[in-house]
Protein backbone atom coordinates (compact mmCIF):
# COMPACT_ATOMS: atom_id res chain seq x y z
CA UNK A 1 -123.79 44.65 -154.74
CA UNK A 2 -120.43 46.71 -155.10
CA UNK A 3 -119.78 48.97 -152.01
CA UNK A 4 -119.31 52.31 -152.83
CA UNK A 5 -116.05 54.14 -152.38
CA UNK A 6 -115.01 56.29 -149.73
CA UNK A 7 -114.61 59.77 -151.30
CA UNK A 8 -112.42 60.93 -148.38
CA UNK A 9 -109.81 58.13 -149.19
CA UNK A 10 -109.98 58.29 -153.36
CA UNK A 11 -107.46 60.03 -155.16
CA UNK A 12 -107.87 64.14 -154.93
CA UNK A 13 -109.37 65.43 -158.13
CA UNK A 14 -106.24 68.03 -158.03
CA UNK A 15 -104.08 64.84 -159.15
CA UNK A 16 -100.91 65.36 -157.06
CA UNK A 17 -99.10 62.57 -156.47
CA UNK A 18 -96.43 61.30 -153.51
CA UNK A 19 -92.30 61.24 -154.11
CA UNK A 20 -93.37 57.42 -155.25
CA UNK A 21 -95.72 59.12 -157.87
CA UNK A 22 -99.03 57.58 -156.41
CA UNK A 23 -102.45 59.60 -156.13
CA UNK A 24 -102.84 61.32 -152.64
CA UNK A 25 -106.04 60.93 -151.28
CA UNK A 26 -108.68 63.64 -150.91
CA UNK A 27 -108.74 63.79 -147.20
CA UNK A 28 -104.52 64.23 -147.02
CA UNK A 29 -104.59 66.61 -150.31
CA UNK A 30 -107.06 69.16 -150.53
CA UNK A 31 -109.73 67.71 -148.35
CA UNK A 32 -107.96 68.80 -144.94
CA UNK A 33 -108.35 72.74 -146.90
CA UNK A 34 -112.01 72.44 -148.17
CA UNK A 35 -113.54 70.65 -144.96
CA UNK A 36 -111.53 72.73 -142.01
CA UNK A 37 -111.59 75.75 -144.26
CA UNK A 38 -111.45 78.03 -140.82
CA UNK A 39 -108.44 76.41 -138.95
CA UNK A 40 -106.36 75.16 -141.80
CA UNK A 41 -105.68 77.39 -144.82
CA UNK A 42 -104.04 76.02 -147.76
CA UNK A 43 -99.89 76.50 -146.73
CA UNK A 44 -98.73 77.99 -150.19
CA UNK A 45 -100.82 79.44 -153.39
CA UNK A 46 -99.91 76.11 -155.53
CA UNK A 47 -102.25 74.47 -152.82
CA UNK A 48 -104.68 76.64 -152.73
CA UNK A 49 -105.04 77.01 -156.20
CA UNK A 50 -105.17 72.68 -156.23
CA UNK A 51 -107.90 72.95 -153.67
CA UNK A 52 -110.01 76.06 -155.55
CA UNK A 53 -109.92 73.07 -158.29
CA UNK A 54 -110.84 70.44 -156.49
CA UNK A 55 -113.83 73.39 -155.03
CA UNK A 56 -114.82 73.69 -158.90
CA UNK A 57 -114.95 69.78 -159.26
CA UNK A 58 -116.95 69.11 -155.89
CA UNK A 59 -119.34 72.48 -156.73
CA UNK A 60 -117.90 73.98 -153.10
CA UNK A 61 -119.18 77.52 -153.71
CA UNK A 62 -118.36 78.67 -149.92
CA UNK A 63 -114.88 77.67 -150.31
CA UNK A 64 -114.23 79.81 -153.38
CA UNK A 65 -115.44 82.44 -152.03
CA UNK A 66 -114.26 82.36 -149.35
CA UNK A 67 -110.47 82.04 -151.00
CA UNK A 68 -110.94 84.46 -153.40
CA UNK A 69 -109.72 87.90 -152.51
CA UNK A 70 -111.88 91.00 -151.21
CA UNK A 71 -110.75 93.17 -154.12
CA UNK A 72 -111.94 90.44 -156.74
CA UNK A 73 -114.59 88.65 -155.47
CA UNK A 74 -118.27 88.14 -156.85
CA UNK A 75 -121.44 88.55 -155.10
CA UNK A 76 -122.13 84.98 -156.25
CA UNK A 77 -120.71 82.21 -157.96
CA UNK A 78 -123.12 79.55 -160.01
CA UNK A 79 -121.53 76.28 -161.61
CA UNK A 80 -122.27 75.42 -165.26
CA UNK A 81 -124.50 72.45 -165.06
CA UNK A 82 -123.45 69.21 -166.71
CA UNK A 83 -119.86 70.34 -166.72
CA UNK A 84 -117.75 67.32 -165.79
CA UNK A 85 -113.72 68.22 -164.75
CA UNK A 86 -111.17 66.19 -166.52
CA UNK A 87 -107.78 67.07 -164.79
CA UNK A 88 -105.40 69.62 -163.57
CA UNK A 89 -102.26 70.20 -164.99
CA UNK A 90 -99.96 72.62 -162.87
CA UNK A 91 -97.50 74.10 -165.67
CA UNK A 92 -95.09 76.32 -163.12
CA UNK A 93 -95.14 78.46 -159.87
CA UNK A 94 -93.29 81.61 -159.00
CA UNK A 95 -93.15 83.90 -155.71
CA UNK A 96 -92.69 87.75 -156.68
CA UNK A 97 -91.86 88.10 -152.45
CA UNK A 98 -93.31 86.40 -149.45
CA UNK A 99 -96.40 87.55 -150.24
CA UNK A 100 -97.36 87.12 -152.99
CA UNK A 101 -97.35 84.19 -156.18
CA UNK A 102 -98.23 83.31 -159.50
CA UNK A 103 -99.38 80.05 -160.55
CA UNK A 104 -99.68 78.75 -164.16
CA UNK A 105 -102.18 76.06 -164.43
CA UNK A 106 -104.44 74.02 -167.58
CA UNK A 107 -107.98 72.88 -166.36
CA UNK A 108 -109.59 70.67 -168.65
CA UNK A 109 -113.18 70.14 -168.24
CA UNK A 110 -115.58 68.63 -171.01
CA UNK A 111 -119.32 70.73 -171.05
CA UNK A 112 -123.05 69.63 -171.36
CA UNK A 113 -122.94 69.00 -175.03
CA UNK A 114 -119.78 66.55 -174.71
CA UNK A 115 -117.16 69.04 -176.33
CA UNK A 116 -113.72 69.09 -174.03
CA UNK A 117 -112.20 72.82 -173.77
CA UNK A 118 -108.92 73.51 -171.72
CA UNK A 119 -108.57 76.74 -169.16
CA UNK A 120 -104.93 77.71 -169.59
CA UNK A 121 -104.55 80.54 -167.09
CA UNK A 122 -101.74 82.23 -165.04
CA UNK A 123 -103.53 83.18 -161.74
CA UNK A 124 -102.18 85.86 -158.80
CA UNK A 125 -102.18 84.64 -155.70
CA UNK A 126 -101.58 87.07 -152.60
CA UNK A 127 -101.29 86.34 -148.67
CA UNK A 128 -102.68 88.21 -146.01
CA UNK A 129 -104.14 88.00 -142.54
CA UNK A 130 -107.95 86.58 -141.81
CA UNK A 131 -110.52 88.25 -139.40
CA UNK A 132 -108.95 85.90 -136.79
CA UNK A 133 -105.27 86.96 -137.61
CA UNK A 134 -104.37 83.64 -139.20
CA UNK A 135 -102.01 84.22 -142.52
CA UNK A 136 -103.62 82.78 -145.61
CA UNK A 137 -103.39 83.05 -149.25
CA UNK A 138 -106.37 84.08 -151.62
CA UNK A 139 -106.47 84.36 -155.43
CA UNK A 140 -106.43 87.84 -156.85
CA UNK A 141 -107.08 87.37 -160.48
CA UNK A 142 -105.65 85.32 -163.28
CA UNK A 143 -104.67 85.92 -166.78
CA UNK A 144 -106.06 83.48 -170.04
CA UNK A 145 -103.18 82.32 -171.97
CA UNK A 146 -103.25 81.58 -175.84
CA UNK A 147 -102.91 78.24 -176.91
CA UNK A 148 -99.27 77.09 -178.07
């Protein structure tokens, strides 16, 4: 019988890669964010916004919520059932000032009835202080963009 793989040591669903261009693994990439979620807030809003991804994939409701700023944030968040993620394509980054970023990403995910769709969006991304005076970013809001 095949063992089963570690998920803490298989590639991170976010895809990013090392200088050598090989998969990091979960527990080195977004894993350290979504499991110590208290003491270790994602450094910069690309990495949180790899690791909100990688939340979506692994159905980690507590995590976005937790990430997603005050101002913006639901009551609730439920996952589409049957919705399988395909891939994360980062497409640029910007900082508007220390505080505060932009991040343009495409999420492909393929639903219940088999069809693949794409979520091209250009998300805000702002830092502040926690409860416990530790810096971290959240995301704001984010913008669809048209297909090209």
């Amino acid at each position: 019988m095949p063992s089963v793989p570690d998920p803490s040591t298989a590639p991170c669903p976010c895809g990013r890669t090392d200088r050598r261009d090989k998969p990091i693994a979960y527990a080195m990439c977004c894993g350290r964010y979504l499991d110590d979620f208290e003491h270790t807030p994602a450094p910069d809003a690309e990495s949180l916004m790899r690791s909100r991804y990688t939340a979506f994939v692994r159905e980690r409701a507590e995590y976005l919520l937790g990430t997603w700023h005050a101002s913006t944030r639901p009551a609730s968040l439920d996952f589409e059932p049957d919705v399988r993620w395909l891939g994360l394509d980062v497409r640029g980054r910007s900082m508007s000032d220390a505080d505060h970023a932009e991040v343009e990403f495409v999420a492909r995910q393929r639903g219940a009835s088999g069809t693949a769709s794409r979520l091209h969006e250009r998300s805000r991304f702002v830092r502040e202080s926690d409860d416990a005076g530790l810096p971290r970013w959240y995301y704001v809001d984010g913008d669809l963009q048209a297909r090209a």
